[in-house]
PDB file of N, CA and C in Angstrom:
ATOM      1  N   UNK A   1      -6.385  22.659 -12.013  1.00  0.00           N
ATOM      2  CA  UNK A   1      -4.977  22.357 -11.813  1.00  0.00           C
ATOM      3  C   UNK A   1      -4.308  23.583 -11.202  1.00  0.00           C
ATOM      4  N   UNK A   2      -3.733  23.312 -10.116  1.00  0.00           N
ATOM      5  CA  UNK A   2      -2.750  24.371  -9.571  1.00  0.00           C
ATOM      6  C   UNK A   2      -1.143  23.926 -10.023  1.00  0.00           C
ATOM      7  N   UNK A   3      -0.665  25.541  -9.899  1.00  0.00           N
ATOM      8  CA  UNK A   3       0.659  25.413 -10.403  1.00  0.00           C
ATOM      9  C   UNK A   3       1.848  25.895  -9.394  1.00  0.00           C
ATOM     10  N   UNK A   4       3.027  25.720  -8.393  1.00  0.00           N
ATOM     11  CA  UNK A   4       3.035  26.512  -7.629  1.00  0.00           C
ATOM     12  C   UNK A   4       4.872  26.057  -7.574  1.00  0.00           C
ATOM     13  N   UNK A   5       5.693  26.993  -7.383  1.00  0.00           N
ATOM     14  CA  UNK A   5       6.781  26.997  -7.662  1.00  0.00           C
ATOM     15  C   UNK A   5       7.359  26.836  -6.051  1.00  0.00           C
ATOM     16  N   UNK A   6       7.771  25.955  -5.181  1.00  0.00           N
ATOM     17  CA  UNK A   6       8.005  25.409  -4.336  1.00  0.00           C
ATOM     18  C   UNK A   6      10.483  25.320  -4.732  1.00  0.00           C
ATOM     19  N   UNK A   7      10.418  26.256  -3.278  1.00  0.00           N
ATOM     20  CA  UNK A   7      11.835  25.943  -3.115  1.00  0.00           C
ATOM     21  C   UNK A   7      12.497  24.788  -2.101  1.00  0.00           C
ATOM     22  N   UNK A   8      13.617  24.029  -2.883  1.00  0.00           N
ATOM     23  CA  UNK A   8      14.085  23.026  -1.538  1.00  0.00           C
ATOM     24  C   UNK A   8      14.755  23.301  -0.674  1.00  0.00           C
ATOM     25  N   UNK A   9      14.709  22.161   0.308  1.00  0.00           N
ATOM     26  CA  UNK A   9      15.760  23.229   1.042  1.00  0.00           C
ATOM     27  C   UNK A   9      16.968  22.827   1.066  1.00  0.00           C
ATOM     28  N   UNK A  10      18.304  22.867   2.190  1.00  0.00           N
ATOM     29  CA  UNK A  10      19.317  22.131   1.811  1.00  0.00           C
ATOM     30  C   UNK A  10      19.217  20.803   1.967  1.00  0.00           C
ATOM     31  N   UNK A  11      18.790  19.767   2.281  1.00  0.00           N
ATOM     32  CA  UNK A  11      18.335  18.584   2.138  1.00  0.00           C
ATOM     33  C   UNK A  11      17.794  17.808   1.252  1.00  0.00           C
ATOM     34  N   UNK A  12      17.100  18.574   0.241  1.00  0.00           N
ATOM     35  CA  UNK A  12      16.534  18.253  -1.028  1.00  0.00           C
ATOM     36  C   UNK A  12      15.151  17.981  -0.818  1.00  0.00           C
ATOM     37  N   UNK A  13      14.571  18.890  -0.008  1.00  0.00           N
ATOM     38  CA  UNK A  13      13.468  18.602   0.673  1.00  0.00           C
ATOM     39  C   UNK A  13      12.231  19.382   0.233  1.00  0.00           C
ATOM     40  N   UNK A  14      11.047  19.256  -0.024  1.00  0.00           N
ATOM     41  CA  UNK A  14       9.811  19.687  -0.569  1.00  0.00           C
ATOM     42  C   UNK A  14       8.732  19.659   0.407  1.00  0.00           C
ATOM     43  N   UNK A  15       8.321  20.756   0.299  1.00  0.00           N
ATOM     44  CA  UNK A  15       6.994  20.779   1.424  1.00  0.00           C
ATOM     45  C   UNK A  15       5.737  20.677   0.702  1.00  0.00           C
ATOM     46  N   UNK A  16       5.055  19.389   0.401  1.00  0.00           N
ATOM     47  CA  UNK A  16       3.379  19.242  -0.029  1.00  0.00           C
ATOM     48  C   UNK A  16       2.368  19.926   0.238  1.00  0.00           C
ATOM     49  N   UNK A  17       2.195  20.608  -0.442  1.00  0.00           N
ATOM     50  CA  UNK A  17       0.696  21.556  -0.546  1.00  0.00           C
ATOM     51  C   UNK A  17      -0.245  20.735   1.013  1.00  0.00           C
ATOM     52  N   UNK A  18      -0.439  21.603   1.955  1.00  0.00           N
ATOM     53  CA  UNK A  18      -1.521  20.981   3.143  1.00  0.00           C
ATOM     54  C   UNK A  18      -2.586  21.056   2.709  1.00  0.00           C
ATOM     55  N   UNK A  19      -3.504  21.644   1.689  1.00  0.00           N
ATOM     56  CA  UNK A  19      -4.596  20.972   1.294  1.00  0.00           C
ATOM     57  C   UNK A  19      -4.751  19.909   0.465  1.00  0.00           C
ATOM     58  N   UNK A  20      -3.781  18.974  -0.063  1.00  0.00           N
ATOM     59  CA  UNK A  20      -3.708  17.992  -1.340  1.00  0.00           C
ATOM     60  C   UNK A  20      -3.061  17.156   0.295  1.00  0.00           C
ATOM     61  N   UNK A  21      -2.132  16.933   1.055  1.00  0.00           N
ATOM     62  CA  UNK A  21      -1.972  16.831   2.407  1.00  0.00           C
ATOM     63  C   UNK A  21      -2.853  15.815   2.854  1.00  0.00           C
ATOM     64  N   UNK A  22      -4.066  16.802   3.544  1.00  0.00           N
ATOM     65  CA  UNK A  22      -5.241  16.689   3.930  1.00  0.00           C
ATOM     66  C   UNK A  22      -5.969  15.768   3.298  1.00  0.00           C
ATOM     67  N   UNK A  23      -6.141  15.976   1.850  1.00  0.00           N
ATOM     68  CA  UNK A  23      -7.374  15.691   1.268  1.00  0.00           C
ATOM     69  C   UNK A  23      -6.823  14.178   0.707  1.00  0.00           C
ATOM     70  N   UNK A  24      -5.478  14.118   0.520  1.00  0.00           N
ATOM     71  CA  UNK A  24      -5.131  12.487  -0.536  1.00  0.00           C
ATOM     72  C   UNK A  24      -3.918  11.457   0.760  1.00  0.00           C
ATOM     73  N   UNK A  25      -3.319  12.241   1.263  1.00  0.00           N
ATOM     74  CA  UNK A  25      -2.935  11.019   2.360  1.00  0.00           C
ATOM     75  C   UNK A  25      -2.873  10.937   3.436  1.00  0.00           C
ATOM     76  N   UNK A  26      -3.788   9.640   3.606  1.00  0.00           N
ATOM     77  CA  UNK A  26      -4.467   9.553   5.117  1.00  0.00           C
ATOM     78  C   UNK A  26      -3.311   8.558   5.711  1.00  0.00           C
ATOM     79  N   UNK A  27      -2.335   8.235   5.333  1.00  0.00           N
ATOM     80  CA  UNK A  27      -1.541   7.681   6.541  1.00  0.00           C
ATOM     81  C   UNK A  27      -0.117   8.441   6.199  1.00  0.00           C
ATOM     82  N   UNK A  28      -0.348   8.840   5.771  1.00  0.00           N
ATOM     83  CA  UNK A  28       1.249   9.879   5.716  1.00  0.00           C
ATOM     84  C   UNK A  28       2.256   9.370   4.298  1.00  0.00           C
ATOM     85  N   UNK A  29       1.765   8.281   3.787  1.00  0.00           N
ATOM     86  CA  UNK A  29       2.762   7.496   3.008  1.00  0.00           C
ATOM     87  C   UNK A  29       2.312   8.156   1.316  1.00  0.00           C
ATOM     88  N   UNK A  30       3.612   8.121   0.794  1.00  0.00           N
ATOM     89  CA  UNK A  30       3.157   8.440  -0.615  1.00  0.00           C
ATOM     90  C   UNK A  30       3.722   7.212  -1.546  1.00  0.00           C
ATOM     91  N   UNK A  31       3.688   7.377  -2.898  1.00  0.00           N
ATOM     92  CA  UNK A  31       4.344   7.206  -3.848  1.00  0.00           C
ATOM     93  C   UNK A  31       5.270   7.738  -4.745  1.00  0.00           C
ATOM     94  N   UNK A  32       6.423   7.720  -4.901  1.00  0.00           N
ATOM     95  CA  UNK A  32       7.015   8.873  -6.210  1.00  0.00           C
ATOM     96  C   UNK A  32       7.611   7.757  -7.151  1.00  0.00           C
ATOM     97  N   UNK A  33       7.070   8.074  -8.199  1.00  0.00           N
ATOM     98  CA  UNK A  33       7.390   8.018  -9.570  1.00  0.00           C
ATOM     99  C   UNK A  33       8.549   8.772 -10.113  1.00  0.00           C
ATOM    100  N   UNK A  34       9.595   8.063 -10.664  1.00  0.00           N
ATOM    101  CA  UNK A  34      10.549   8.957 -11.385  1.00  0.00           C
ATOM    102  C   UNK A  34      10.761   8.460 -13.026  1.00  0.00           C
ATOM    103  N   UNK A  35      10.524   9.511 -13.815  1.00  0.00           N
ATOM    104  CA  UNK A  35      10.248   9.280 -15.473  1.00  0.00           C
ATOM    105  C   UNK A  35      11.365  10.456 -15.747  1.00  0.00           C
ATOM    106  N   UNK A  36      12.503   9.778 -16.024  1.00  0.00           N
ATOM    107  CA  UNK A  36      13.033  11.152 -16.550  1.00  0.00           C
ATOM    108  C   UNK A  36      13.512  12.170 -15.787  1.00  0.00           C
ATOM    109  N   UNK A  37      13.163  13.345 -16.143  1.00  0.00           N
ATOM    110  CA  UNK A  37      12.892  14.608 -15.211  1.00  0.00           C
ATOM    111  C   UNK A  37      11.782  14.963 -14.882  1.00  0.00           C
ATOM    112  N   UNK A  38      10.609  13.786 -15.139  1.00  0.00           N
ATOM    113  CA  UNK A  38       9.680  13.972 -13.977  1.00  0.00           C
ATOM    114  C   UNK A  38       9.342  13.470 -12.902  1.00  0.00           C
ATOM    115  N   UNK A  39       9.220  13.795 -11.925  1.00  0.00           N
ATOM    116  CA  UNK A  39       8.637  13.184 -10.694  1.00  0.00           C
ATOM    117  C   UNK A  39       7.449  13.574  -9.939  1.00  0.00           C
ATOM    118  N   UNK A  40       6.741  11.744 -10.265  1.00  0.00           N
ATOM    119  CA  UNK A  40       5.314  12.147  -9.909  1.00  0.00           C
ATOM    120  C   UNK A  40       4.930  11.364  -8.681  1.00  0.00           C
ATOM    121  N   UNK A  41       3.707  12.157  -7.863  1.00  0.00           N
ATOM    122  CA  UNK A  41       4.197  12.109  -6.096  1.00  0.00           C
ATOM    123  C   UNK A  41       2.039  11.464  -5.823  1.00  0.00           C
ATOM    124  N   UNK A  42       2.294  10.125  -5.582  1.00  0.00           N
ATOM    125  CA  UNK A  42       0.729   9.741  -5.631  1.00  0.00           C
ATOM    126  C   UNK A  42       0.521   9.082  -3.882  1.00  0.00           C
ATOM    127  N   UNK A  43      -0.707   9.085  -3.595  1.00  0.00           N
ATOM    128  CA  UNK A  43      -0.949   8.650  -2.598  1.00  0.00           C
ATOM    129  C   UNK A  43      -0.757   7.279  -2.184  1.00  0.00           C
ATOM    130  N   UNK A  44      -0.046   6.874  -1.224  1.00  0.00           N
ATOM    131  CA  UNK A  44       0.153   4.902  -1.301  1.00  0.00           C
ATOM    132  C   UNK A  44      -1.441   4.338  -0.774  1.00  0.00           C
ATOM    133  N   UNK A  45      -1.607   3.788  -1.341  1.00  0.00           N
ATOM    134  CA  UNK A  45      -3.469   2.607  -1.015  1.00  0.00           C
ATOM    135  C   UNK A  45      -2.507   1.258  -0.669  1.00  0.00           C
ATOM    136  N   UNK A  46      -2.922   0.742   0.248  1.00  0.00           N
ATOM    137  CA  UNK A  46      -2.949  -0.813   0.351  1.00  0.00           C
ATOM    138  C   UNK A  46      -3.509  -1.230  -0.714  1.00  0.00           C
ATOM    139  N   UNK A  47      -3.052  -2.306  -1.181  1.00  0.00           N
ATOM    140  CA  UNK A  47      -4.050  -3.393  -2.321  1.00  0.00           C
ATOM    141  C   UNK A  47      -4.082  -4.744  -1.793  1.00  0.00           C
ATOM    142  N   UNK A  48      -5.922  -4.934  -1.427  1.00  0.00           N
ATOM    143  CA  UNK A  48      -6.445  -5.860  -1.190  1.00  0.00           C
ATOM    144  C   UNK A  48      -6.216  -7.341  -1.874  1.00  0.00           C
ATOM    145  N   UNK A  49      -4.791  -7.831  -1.808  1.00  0.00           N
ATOM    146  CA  UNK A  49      -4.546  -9.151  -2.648  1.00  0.00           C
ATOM    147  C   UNK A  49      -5.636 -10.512  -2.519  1.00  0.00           C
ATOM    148  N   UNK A  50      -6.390 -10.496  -1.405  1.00  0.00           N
ATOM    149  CA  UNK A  50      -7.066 -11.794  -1.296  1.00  0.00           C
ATOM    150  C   UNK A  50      -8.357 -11.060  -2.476  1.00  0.00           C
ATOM    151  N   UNK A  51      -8.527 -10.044  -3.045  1.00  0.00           N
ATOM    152  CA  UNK A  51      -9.739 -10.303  -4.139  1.00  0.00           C
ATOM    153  C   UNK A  51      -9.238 -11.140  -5.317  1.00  0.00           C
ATOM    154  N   UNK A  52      -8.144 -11.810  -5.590  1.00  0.00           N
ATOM    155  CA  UNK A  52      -7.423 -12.481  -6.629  1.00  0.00           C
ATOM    156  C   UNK A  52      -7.658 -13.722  -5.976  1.00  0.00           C
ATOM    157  N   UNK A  53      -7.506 -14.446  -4.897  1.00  0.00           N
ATOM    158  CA  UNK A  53      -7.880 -15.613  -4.554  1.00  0.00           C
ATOM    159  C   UNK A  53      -8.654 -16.316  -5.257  1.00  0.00           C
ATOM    160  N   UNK A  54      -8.548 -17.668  -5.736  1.00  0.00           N
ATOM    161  CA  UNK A  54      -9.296 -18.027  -6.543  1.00  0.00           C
ATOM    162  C   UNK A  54      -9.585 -17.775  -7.435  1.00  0.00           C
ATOM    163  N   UNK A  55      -9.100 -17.038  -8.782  1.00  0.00           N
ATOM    164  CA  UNK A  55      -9.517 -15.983  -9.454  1.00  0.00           C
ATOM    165  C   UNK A  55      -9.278 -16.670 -10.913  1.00  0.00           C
ATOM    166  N   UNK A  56      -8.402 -17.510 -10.197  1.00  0.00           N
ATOM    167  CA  UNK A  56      -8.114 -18.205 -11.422  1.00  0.00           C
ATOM    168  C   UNK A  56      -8.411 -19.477 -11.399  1.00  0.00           C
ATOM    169  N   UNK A  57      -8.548 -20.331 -12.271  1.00  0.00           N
ATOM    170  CA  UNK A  57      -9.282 -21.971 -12.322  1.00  0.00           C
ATOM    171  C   UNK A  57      -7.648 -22.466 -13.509  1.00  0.00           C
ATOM    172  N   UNK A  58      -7.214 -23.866 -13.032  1.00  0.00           N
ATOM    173  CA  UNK A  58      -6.123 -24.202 -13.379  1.00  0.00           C
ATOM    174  C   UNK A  58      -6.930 -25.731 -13.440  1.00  0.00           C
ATOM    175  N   UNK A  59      -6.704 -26.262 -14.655  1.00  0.00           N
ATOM    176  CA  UNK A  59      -7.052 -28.354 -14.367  1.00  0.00           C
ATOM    177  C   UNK A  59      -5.380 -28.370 -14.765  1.00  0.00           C
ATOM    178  N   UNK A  60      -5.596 -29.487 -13.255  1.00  0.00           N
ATOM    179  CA  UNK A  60      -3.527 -29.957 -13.495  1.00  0.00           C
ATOM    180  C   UNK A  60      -4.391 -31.597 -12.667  1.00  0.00           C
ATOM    181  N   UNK A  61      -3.002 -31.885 -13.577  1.00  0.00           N
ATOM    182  CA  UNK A  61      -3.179 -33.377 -13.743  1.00  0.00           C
ATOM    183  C   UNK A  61      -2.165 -34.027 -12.532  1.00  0.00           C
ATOM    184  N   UNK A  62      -1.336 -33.076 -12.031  1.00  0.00           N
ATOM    185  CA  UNK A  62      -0.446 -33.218 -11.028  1.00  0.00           C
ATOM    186  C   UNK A  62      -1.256 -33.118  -9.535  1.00  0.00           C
ATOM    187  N   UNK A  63      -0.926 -34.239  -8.549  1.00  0.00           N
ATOM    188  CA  UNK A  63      -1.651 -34.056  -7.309  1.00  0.00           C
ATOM    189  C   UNK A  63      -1.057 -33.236  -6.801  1.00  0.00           C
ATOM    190  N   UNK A  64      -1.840 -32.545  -5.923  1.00  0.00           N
ATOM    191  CA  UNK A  64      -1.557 -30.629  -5.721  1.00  0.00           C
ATOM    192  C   UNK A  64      -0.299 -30.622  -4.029  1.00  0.00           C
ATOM    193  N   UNK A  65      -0.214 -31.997  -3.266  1.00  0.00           N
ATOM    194  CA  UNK A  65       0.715 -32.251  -2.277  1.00  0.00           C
ATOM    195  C   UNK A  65       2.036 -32.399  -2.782  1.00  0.00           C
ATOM    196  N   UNK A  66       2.192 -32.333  -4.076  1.00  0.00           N
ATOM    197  CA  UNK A  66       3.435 -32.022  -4.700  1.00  0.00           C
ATOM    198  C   UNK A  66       3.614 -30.558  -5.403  1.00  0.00           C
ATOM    199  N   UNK A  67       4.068 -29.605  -4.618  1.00  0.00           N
ATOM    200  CA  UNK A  67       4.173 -28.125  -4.841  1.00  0.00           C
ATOM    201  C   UNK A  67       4.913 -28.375  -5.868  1.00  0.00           C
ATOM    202  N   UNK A  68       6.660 -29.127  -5.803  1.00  0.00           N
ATOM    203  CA  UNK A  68       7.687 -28.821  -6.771  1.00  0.00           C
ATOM    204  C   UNK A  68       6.994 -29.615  -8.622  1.00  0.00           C
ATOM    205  N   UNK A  69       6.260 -30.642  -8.334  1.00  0.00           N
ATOM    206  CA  UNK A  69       5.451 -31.500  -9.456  1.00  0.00           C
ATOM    207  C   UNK A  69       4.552 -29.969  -9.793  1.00  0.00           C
ATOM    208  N   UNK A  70       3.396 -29.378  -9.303  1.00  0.00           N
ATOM    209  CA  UNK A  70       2.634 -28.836  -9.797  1.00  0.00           C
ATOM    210  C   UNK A  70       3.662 -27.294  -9.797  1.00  0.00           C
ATOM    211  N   UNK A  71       3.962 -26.841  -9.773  1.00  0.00           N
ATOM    212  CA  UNK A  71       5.152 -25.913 -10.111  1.00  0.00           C
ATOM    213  C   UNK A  71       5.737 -25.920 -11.709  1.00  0.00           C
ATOM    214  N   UNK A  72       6.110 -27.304 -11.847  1.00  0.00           N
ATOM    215  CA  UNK A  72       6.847 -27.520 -13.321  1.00  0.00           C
ATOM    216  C   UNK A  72       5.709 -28.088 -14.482  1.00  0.00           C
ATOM    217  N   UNK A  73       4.414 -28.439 -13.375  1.00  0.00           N
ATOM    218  CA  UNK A  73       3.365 -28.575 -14.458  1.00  0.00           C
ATOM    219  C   UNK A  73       2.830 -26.970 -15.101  1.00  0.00           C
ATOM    220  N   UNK A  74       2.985 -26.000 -14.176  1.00  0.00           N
ATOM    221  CA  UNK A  74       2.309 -25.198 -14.561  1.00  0.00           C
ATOM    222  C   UNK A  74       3.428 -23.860 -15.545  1.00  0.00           C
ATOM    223  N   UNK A  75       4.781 -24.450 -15.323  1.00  0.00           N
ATOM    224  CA  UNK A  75       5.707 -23.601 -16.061  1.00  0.00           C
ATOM    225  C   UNK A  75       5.717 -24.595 -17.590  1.00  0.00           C
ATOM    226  N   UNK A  76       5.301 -25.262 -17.331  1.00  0.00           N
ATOM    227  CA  UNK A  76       4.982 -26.463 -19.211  1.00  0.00           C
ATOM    228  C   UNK A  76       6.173 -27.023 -19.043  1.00  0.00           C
ATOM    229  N   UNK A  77       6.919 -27.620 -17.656  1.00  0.00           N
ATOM    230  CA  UNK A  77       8.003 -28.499 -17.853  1.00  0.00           C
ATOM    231  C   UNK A  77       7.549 -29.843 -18.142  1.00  0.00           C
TER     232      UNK A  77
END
Protein backbone atom coordinates (compact mmCIF):
# COMPACT_ATOMS: atom_id res chain seq x y z
CA UNK A 1 0.00 0.00 0.00
CA UNK A 2 1.23 3.42 -0.90
CA UNK A 3 0.41 6.49 0.91
CA UNK A 4 0.90 9.88 -0.76
CA UNK A 5 -0.38 13.30 0.20
CA UNK A 6 -1.56 14.88 -3.15
CA UNK A 7 -2.55 18.81 -3.30
CA UNK A 8 -5.73 20.21 -5.29
CA UNK A 9 -5.74 22.60 -7.24
CA UNK A 10 -8.12 25.54 -7.60
CA UNK A 11 -10.66 23.49 -9.32
CA UNK A 12 -10.85 20.75 -6.91
CA UNK A 13 -8.78 18.78 -8.97
CA UNK A 14 -6.47 15.59 -8.20
CA UNK A 15 -3.80 14.21 -10.23
CA UNK A 16 -3.82 10.02 -10.16
CA UNK A 17 -0.73 8.37 -9.44
CA UNK A 18 0.61 7.46 -13.47
CA UNK A 19 1.57 4.18 -12.41
CA UNK A 20 -1.99 2.97 -10.84
CA UNK A 21 -2.94 5.30 -14.32
CA UNK A 22 -1.24 2.91 -16.43
CA UNK A 23 -1.74 -0.19 -14.77
CA UNK A 24 -5.92 -0.02 -13.77
CA UNK A 25 -7.53 2.31 -16.48
CA UNK A 26 -7.48 1.35 -19.82
CA UNK A 27 -10.10 3.68 -21.18
CA UNK A 28 -9.65 6.63 -19.09
CA UNK A 29 -13.00 6.17 -17.13
CA UNK A 30 -13.18 5.66 -13.40
CA UNK A 31 -15.51 5.16 -10.62
CA UNK A 32 -15.80 7.31 -7.34
CA UNK A 33 -17.47 6.20 -4.48
CA UNK A 34 -18.49 8.69 -1.85
CA UNK A 35 -18.99 7.19 1.95
CA UNK A 36 -18.88 9.94 4.15
CA UNK A 37 -15.53 11.53 4.09
CA UNK A 38 -14.35 8.92 2.08
CA UNK A 39 -13.82 8.81 -1.41
CA UNK A 40 -13.04 5.81 -3.17
CA UNK A 41 -11.71 6.09 -6.90
CA UNK A 42 -12.08 2.36 -8.85
CA UNK A 43 -11.59 1.51 -12.35
CA UNK A 44 -15.03 1.52 -14.61
CA UNK A 45 -15.31 -2.38 -16.40
CA UNK A 46 -18.19 -2.73 -18.73
CA UNK A 47 -20.52 -5.53 -17.39
CA UNK A 48 -21.31 -8.14 -19.77
CA UNK A 49 -25.34 -8.19 -19.18
CA UNK A 50 -26.18 -10.90 -21.85
CA UNK A 51 -24.32 -13.62 -19.27
CA UNK A 52 -27.80 -13.23 -17.27
CA UNK A 53 -29.84 -14.09 -20.35
CA UNK A 54 -31.73 -16.87 -19.65
CA UNK A 55 -30.52 -17.28 -16.32
CA UNK A 56 -33.51 -17.53 -15.00
CA UNK A 57 -36.44 -20.23 -15.71
CA UNK A 58 -40.03 -18.66 -14.87
CA UNK A 59 -43.41 -21.33 -15.58
CA UNK A 60 -46.19 -18.57 -16.22
CA UNK A 61 -49.36 -19.61 -17.10
CA UNK A 62 -49.85 -16.28 -18.97
CA UNK A 63 -49.19 -16.39 -22.92
CA UNK A 64 -45.92 -14.52 -23.17
CA UNK A 65 -47.57 -12.00 -26.42
CA UNK A 66 -49.15 -10.36 -23.57
CA UNK A 67 -46.15 -8.33 -21.94
CA UNK A 68 -48.77 -6.18 -19.70
CA UNK A 69 -50.68 -10.00 -18.62
CA UNK A 70 -47.18 -11.58 -17.96
CA UNK A 71 -45.87 -8.42 -16.15
CA UNK A 72 -48.74 -8.61 -13.42
CA UNK A 73 -48.33 -12.40 -13.45
CA UNK A 74 -44.96 -12.10 -12.41
CA UNK A 75 -45.46 -9.06 -9.79
CA UNK A 76 -48.31 -11.79 -8.04
CA UNK A 77 -51.13 -9.47 -9.37
Amino acid sequence: MEVEIKTLDSQGRIILPKNWRDRYLKDKKAVITQKGDLIEIRPFEEIDLTKYFDSIEVDLKTDLSDWHKVREELRGK
